[in-house]
PDB file of N, CA and C in Angstrom:
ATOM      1  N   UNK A   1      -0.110 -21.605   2.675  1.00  0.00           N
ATOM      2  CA  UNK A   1       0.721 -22.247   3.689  1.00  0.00           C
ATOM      3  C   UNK A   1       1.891 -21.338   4.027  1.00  0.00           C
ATOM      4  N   UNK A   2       1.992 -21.171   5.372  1.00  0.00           N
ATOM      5  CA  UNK A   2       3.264 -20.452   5.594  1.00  0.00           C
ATOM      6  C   UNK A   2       4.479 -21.230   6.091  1.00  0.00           C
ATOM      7  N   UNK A   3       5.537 -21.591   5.503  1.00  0.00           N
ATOM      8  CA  UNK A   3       6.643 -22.271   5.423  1.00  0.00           C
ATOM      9  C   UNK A   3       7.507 -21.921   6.566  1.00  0.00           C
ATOM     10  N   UNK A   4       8.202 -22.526   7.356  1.00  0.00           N
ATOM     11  CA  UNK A   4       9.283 -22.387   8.127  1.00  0.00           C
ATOM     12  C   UNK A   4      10.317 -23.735   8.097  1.00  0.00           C
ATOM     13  N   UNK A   5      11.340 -23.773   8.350  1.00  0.00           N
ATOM     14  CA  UNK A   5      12.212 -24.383   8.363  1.00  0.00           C
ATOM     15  C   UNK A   5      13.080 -24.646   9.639  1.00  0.00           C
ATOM     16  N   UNK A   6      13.081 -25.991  10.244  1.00  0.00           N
ATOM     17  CA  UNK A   6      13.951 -26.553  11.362  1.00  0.00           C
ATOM     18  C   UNK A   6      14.675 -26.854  11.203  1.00  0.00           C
ATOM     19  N   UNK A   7      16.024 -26.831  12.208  1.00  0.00           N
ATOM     20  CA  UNK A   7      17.117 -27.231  11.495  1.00  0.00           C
ATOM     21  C   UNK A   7      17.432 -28.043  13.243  1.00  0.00           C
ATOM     22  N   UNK A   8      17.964 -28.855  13.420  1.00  0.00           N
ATOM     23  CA  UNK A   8      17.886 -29.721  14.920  1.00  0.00           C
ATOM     24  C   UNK A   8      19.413 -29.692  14.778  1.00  0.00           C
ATOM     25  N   UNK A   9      19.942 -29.544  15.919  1.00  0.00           N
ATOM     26  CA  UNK A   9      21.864 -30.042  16.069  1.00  0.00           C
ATOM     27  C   UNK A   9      22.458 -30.727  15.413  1.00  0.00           C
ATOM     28  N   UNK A  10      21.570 -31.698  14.875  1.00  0.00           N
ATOM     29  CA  UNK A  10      22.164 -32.998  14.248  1.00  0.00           C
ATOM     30  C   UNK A  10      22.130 -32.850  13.019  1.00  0.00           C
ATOM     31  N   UNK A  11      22.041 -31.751  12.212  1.00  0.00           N
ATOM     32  CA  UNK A  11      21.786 -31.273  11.104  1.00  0.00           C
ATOM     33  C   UNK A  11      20.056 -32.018  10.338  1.00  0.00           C
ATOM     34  N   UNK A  12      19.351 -32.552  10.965  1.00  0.00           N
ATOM     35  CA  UNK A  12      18.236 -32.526  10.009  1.00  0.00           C
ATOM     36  C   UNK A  12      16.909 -31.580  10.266  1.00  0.00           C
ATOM     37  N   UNK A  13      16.255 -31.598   9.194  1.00  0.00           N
ATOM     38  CA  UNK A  13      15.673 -30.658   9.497  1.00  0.00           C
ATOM     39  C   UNK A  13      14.028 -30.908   9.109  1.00  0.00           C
ATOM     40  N   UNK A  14      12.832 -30.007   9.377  1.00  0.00           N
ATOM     41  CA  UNK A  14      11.548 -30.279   9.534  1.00  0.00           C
ATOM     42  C   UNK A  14      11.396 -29.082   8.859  1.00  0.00           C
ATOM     43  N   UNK A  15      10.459 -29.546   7.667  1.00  0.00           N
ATOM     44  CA  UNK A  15       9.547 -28.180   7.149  1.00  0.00           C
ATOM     45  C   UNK A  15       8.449 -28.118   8.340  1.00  0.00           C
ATOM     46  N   UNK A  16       8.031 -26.929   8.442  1.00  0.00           N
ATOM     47  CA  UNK A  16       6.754 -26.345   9.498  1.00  0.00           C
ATOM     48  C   UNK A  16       5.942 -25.477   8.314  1.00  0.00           C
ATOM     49  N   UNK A  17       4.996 -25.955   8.791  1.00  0.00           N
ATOM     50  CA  UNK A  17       3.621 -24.913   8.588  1.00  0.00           C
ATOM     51  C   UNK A  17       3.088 -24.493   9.574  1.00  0.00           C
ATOM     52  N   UNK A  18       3.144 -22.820   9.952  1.00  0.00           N
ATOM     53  CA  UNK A  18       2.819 -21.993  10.562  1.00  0.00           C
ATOM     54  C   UNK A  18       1.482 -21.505  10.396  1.00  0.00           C
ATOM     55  N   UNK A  19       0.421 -21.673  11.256  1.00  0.00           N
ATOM     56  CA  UNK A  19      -0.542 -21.446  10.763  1.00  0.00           C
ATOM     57  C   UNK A  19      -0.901 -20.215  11.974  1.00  0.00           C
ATOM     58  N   UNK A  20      -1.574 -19.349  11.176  1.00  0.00           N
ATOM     59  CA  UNK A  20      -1.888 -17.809  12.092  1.00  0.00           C
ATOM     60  C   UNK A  20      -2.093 -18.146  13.569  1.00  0.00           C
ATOM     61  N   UNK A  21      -3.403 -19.098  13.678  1.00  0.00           N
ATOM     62  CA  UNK A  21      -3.341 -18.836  15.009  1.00  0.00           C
ATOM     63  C   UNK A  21      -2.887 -19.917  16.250  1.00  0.00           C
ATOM     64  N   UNK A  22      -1.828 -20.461  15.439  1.00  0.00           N
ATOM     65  CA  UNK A  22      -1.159 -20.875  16.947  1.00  0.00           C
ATOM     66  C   UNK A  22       0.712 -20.473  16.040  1.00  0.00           C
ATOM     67  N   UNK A  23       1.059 -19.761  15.678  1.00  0.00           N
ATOM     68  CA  UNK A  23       2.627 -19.621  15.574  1.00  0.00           C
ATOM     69  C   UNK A  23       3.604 -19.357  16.601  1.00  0.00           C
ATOM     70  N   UNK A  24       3.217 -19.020  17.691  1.00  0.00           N
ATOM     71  CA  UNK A  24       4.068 -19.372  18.290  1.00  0.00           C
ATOM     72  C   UNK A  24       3.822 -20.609  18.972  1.00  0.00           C
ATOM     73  N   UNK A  25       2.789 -20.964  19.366  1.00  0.00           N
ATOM     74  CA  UNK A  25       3.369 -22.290  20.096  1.00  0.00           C
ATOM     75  C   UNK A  25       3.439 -23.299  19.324  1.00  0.00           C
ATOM     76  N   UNK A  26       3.885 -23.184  17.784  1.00  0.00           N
ATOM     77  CA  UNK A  26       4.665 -24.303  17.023  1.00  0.00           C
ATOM     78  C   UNK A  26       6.293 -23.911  16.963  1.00  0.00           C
ATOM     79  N   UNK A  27       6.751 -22.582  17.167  1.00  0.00           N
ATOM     80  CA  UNK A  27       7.892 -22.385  17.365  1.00  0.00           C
ATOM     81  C   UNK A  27       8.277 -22.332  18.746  1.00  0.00           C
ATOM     82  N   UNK A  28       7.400 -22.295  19.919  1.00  0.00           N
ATOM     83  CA  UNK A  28       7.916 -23.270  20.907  1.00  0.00           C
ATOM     84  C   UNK A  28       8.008 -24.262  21.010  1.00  0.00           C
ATOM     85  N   UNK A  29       7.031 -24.822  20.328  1.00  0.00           N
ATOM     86  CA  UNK A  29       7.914 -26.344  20.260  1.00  0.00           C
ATOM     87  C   UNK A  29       8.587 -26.989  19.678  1.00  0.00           C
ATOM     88  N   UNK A  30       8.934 -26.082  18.508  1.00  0.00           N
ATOM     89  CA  UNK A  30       9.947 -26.796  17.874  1.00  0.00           C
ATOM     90  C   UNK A  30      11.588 -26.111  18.384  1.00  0.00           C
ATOM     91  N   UNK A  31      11.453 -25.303  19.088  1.00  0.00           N
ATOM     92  CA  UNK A  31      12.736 -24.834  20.046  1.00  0.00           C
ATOM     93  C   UNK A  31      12.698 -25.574  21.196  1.00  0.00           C
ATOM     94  N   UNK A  32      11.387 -26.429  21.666  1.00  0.00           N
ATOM     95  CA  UNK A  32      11.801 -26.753  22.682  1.00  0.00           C
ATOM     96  C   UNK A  32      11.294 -25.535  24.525  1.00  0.00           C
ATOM     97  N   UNK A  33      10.921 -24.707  23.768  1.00  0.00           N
ATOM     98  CA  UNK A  33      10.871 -23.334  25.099  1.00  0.00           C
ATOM     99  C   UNK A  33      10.577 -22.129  24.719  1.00  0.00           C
ATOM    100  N   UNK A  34      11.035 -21.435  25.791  1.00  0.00           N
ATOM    101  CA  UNK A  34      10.653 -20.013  25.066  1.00  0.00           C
ATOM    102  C   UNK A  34      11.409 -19.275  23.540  1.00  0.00           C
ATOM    103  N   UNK A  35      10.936 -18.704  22.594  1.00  0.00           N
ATOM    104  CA  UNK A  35      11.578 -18.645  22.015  1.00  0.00           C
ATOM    105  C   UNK A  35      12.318 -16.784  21.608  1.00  0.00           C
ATOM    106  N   UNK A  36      13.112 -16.855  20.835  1.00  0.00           N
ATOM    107  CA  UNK A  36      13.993 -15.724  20.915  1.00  0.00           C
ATOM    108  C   UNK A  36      14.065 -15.350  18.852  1.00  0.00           C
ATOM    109  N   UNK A  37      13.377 -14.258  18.382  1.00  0.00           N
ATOM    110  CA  UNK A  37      13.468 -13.974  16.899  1.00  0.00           C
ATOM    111  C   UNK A  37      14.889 -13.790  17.331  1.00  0.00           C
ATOM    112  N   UNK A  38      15.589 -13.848  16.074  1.00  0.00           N
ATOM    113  CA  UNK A  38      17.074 -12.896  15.870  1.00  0.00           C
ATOM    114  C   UNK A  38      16.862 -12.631  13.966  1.00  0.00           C
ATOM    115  N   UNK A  39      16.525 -11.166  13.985  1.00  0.00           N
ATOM    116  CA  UNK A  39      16.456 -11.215  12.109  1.00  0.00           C
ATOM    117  C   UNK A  39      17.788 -10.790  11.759  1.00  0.00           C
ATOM    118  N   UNK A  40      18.207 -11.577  10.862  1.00  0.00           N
ATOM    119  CA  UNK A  40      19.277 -11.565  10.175  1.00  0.00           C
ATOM    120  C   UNK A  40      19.428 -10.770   9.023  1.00  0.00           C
ATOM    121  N   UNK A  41      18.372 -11.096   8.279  1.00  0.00           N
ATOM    122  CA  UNK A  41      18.222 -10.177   7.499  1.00  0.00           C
ATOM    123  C   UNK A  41      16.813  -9.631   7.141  1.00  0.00           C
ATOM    124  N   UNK A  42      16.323  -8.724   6.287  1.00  0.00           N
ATOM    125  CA  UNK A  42      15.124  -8.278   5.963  1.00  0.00           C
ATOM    126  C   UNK A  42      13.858  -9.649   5.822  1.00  0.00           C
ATOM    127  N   UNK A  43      14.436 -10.479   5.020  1.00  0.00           N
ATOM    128  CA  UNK A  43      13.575 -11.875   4.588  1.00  0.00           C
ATOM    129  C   UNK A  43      13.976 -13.045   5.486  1.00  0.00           C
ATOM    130  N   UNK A  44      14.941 -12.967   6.312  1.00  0.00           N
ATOM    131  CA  UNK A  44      15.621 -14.152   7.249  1.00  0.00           C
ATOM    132  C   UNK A  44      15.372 -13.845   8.886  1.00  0.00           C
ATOM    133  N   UNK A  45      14.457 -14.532   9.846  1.00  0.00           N
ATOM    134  CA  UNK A  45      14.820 -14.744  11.015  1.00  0.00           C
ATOM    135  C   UNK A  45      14.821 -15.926  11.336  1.00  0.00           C
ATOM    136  N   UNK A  46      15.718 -15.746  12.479  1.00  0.00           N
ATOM    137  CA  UNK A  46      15.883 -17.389  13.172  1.00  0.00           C
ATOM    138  C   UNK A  46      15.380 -17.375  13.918  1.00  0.00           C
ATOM    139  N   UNK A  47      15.151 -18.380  15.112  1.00  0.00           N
ATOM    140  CA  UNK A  47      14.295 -18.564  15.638  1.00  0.00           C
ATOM    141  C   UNK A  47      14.788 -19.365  16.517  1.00  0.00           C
ATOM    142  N   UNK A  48      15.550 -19.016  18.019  1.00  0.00           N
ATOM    143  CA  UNK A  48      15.732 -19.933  18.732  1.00  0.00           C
ATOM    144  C   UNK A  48      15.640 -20.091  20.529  1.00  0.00           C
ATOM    145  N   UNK A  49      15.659 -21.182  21.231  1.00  0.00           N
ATOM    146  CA  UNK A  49      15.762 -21.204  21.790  1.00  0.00           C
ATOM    147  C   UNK A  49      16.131 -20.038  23.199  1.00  0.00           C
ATOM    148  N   UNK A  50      15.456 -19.142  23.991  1.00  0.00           N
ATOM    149  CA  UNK A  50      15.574 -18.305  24.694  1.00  0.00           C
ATOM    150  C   UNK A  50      16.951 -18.425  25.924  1.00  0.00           C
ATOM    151  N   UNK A  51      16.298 -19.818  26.098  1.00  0.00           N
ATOM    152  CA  UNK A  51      17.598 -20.551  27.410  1.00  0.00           C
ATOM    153  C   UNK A  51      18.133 -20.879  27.215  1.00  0.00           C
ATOM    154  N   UNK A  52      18.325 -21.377  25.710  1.00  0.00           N
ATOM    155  CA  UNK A  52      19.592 -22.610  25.313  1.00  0.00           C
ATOM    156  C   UNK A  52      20.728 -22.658  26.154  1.00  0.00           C
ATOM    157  N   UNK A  53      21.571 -21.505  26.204  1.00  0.00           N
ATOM    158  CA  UNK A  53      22.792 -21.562  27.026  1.00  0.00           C
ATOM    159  C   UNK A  53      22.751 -21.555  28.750  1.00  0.00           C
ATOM    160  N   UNK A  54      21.301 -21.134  29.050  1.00  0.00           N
ATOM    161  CA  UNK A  54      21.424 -21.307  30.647  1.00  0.00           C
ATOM    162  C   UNK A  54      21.041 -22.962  30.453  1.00  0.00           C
ATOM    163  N   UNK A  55      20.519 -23.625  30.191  1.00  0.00           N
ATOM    164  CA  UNK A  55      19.875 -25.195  30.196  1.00  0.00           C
ATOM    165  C   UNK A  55      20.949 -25.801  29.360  1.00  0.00           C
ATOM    166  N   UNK A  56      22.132 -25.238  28.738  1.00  0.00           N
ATOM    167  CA  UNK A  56      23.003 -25.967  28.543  1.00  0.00           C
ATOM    168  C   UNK A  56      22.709 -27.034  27.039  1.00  0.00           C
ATOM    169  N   UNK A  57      22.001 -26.718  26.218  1.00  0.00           N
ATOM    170  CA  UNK A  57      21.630 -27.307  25.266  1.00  0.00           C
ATOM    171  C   UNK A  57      22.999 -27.180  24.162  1.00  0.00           C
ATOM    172  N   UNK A  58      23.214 -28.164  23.589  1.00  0.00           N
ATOM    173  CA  UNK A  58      23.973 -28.121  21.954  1.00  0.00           C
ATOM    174  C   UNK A  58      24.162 -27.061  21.098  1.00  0.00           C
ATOM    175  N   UNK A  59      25.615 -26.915  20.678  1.00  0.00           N
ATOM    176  CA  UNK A  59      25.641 -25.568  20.129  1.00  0.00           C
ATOM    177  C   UNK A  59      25.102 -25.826  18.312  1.00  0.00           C
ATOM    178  N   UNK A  60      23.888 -25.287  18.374  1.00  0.00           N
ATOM    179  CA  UNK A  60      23.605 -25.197  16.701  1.00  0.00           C
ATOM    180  C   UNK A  60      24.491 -24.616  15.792  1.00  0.00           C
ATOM    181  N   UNK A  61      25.200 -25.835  14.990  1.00  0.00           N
ATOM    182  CA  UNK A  61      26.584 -24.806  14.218  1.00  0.00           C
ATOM    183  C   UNK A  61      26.001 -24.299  12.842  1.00  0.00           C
ATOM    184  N   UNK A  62      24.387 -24.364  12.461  1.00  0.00           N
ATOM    185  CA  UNK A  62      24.386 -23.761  11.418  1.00  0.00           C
ATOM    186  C   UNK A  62      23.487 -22.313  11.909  1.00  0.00           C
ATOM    187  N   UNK A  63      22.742 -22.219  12.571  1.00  0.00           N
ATOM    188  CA  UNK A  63      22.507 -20.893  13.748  1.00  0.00           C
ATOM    189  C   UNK A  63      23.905 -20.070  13.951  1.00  0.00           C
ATOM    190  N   UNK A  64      24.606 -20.925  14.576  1.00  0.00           N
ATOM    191  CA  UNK A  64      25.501 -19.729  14.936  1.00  0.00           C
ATOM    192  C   UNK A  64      26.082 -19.060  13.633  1.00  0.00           C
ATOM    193  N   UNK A  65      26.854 -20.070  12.333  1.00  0.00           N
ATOM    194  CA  UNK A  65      27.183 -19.622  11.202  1.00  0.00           C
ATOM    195  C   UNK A  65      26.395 -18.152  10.990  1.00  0.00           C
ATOM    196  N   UNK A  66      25.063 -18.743  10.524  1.00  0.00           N
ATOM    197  CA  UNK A  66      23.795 -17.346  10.241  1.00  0.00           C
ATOM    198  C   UNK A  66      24.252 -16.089  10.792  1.00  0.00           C
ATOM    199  N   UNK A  67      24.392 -16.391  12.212  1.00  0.00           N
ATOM    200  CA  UNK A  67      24.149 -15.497  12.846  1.00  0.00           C
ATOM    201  C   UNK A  67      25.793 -14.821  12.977  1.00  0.00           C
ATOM    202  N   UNK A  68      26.513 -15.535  13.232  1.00  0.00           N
ATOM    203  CA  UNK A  68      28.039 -14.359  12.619  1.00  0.00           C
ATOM    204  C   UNK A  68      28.161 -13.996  11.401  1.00  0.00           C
ATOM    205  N   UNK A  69      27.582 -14.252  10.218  1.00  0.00           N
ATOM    206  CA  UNK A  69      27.382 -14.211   9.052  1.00  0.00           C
ATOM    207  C   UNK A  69      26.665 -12.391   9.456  1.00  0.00           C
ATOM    208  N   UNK A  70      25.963 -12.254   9.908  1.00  0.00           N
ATOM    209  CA  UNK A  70      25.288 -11.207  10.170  1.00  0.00           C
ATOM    210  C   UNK A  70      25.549 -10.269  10.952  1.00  0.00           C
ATOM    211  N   UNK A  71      25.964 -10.988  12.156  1.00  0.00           N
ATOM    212  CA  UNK A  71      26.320  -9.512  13.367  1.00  0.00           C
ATOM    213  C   UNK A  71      28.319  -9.775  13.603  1.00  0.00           C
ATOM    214  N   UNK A  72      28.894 -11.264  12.934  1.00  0.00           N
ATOM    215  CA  UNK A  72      30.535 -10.873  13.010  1.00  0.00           C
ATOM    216  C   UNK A  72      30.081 -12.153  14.769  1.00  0.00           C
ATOM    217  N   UNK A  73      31.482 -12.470  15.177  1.00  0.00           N
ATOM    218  CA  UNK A  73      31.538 -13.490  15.905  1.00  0.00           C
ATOM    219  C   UNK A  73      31.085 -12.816  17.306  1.00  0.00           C
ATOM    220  N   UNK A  74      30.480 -13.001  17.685  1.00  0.00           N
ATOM    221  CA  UNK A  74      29.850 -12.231  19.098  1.00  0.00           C
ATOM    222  C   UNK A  74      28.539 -13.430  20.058  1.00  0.00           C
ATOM    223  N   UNK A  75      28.069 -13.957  19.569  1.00  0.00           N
ATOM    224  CA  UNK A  75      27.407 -14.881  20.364  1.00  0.00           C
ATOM    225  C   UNK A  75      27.362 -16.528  19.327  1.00  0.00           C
ATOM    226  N   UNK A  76      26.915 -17.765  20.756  1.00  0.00           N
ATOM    227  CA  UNK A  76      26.594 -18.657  20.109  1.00  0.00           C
ATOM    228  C   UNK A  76      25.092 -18.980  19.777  1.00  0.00           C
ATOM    229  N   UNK A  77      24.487 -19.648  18.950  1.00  0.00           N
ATOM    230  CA  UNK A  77      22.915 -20.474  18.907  1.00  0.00           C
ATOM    231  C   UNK A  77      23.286 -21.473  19.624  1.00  0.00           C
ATOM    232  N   UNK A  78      22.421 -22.292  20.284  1.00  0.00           N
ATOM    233  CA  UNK A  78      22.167 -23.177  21.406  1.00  0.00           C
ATOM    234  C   UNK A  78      21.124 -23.792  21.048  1.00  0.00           C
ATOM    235  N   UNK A  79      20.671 -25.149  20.860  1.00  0.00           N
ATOM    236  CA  UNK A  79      19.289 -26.154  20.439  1.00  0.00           C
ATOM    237  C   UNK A  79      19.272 -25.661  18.828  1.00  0.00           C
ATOM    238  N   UNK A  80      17.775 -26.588  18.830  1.00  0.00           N
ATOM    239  CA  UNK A  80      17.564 -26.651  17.725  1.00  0.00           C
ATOM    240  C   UNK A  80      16.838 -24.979  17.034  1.00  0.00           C
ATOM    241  N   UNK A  81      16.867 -24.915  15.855  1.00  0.00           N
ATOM    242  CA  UNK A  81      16.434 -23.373  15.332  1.00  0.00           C
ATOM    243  C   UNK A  81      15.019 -23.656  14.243  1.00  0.00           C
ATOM    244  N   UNK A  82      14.547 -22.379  13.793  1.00  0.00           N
ATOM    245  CA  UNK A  82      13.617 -22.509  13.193  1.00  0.00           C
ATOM    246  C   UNK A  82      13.924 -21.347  12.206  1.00  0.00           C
ATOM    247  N   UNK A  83      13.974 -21.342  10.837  1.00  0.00           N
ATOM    248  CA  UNK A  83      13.609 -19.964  10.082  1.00  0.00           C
ATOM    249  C   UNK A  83      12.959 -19.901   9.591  1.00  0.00           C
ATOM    250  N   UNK A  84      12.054 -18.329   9.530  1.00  0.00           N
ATOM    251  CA  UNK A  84      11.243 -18.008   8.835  1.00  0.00           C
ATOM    252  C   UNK A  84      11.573 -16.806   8.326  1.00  0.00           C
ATOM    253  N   UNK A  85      10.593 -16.320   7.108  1.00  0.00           N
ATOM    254  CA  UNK A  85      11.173 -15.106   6.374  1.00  0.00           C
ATOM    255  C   UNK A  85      11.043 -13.819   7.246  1.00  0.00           C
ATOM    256  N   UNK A  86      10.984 -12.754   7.229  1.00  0.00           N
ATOM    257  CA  UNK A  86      11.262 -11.643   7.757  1.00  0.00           C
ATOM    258  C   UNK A  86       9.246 -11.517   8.266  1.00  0.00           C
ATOM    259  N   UNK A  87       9.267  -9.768   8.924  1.00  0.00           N
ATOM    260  CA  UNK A  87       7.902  -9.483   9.274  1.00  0.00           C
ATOM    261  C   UNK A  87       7.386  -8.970   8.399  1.00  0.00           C
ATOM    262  N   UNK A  88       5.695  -8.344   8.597  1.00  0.00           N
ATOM    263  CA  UNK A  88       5.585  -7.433   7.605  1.00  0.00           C
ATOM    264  C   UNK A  88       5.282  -6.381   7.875  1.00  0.00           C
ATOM    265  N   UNK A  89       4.348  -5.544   7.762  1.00  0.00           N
ATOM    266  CA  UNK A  89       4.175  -4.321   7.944  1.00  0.00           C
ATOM    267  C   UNK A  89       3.501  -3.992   9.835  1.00  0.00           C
ATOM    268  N   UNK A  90       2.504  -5.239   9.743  1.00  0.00           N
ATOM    269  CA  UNK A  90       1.717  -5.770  11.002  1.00  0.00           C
ATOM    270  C   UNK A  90       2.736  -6.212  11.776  1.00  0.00           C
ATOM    271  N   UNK A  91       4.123  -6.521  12.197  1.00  0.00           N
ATOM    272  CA  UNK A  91       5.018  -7.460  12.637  1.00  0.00           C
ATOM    273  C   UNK A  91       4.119  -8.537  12.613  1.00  0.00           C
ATOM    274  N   UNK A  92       3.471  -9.542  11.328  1.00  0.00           N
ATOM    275  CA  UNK A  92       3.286 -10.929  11.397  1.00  0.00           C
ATOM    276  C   UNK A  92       4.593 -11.694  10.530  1.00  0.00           C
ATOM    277  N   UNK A  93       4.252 -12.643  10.968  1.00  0.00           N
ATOM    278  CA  UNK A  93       5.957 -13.433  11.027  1.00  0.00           C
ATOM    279  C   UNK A  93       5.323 -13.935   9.503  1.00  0.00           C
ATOM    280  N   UNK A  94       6.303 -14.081   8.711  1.00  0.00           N
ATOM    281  CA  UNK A  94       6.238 -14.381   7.065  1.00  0.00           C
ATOM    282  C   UNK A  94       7.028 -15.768   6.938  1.00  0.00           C
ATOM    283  N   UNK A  95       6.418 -16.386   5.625  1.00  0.00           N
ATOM    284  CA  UNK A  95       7.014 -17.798   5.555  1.00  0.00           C
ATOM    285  C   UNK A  95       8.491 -17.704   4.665  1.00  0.00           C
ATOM    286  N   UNK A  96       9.273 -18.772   4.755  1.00  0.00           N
ATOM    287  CA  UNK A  96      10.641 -18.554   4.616  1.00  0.00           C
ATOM    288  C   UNK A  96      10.821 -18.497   3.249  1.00  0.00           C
ATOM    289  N   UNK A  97      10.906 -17.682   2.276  1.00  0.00           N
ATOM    290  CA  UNK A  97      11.459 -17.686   1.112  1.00  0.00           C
ATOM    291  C   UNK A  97      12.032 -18.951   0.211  1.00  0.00           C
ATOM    292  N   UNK A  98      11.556 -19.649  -0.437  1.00  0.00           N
ATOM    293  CA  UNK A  98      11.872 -20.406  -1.628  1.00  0.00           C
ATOM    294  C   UNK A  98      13.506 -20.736  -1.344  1.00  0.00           C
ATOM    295  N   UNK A  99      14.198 -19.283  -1.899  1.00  0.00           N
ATOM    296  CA  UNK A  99      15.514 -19.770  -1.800  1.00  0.00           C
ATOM    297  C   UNK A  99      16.391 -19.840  -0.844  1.00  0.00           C
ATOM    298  N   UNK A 100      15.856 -19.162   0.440  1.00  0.00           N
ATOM    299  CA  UNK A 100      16.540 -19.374   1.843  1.00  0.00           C
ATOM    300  C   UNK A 100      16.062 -20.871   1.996  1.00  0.00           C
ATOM    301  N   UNK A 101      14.562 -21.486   1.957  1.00  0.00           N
ATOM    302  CA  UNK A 101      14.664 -22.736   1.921  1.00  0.00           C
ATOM    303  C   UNK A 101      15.485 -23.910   1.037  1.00  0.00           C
ATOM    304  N   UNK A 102      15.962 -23.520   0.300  1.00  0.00           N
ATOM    305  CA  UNK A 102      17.081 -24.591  -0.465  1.00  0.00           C
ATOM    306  C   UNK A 102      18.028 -24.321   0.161  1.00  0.00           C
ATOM    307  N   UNK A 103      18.456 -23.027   0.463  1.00  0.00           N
ATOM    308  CA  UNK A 103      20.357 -23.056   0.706  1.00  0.00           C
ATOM    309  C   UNK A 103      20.462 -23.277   2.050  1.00  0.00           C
ATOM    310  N   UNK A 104      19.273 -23.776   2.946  1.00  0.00           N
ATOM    311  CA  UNK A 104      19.714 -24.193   3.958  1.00  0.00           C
ATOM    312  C   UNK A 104      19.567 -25.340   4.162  1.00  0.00           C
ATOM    313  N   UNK A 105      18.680 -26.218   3.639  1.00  0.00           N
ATOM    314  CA  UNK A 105      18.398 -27.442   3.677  1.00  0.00           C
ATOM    315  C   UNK A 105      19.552 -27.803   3.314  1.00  0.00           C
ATOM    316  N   UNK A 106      20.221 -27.490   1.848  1.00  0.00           N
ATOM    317  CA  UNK A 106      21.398 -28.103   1.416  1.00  0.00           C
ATOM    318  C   UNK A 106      22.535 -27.891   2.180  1.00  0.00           C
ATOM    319  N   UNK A 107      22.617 -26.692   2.899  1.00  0.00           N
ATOM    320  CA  UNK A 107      23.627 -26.899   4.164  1.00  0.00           C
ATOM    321  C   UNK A 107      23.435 -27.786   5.276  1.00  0.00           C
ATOM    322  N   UNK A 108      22.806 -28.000   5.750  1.00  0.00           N
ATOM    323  CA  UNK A 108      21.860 -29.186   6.579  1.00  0.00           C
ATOM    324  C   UNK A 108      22.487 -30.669   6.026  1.00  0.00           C
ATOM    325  N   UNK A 109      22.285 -30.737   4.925  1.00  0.00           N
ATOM    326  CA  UNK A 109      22.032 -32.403   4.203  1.00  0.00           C
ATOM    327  C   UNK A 109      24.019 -32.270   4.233  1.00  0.00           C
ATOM    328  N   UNK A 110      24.280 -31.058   3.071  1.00  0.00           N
ATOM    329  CA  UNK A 110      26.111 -31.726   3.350  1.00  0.00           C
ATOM    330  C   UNK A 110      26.509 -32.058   5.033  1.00  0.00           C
ATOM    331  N   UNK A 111      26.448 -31.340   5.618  1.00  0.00           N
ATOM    332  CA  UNK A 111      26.725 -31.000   7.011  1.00  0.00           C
ATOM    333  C   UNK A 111      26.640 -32.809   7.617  1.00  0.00           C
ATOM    334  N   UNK A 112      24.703 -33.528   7.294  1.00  0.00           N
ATOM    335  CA  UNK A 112      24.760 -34.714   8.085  1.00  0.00           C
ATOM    336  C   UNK A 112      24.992 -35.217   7.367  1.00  0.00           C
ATOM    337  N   UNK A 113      25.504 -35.848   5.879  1.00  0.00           N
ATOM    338  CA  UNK A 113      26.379 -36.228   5.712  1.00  0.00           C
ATOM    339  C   UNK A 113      27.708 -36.204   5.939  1.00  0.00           C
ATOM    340  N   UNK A 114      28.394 -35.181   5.555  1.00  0.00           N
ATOM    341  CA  UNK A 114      29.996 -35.022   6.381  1.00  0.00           C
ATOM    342  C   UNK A 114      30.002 -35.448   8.258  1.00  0.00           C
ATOM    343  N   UNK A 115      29.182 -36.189   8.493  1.00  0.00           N
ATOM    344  CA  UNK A 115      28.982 -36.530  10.016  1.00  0.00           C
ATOM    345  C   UNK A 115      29.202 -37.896  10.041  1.00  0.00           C
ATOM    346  N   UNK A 116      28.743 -38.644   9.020  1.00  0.00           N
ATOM    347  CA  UNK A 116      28.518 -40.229   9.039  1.00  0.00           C
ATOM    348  C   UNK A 116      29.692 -40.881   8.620  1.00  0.00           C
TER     349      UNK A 116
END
């Protein structure tokens, strides 16, 4: 099974199973559209939304975190996101690492809690 992880505006989130031959159009739909890699790191890409900011969608505050975490404050995430682990040698998209899947879920869960 190849693992990915959703994370929606509202902080909850959807495990995905990526299966070879339809991966992207499960990460279009779970963005919602076209979608946009941004790798963060070697084992970390996100996965979001292409238009978010022309269509005016919700700013994802744990996307954007990631992503200044990585490149420093320079753009926002927009909709909901998806991560998966890094590529491989083939650029095929890899499932999200064990422990990137805990430390984001658990950012996720404080997050919609501190909401209610």
């Amino acid at each position: 099974m190849k693992t990915a992880l959703r994370i929606n505006t509202d902080f909850t989130t959807e495990t995905i199973d990526l299966e070879e031959h339809d991966v992207l159009k499960k990460l279009q739909s779970a963005v919602g559209g076209w979608v946009q890699p941004v790798d963060l790191r070697d084992d970390l890409t996100l996965w979001c939304n292409e238009e978010g900011k022309l269509i005016g969608l919700p700013t994802n505050v744990i996307g954007t975190h990631m992503y200044e975490k990585s490149f420093g404050i320079t753009d926002v995430i927009k909709g909901d996101i998806v991560f998966t682990g890094g590529t491989d040698d083939e650029g095929e998209t890899l499932s999200l690492p064990r422990p990137w899947q805990l430390q984001l879920q658990e950012l996720a869960d404080k997050l919609r809690i501190s909401m209610i």
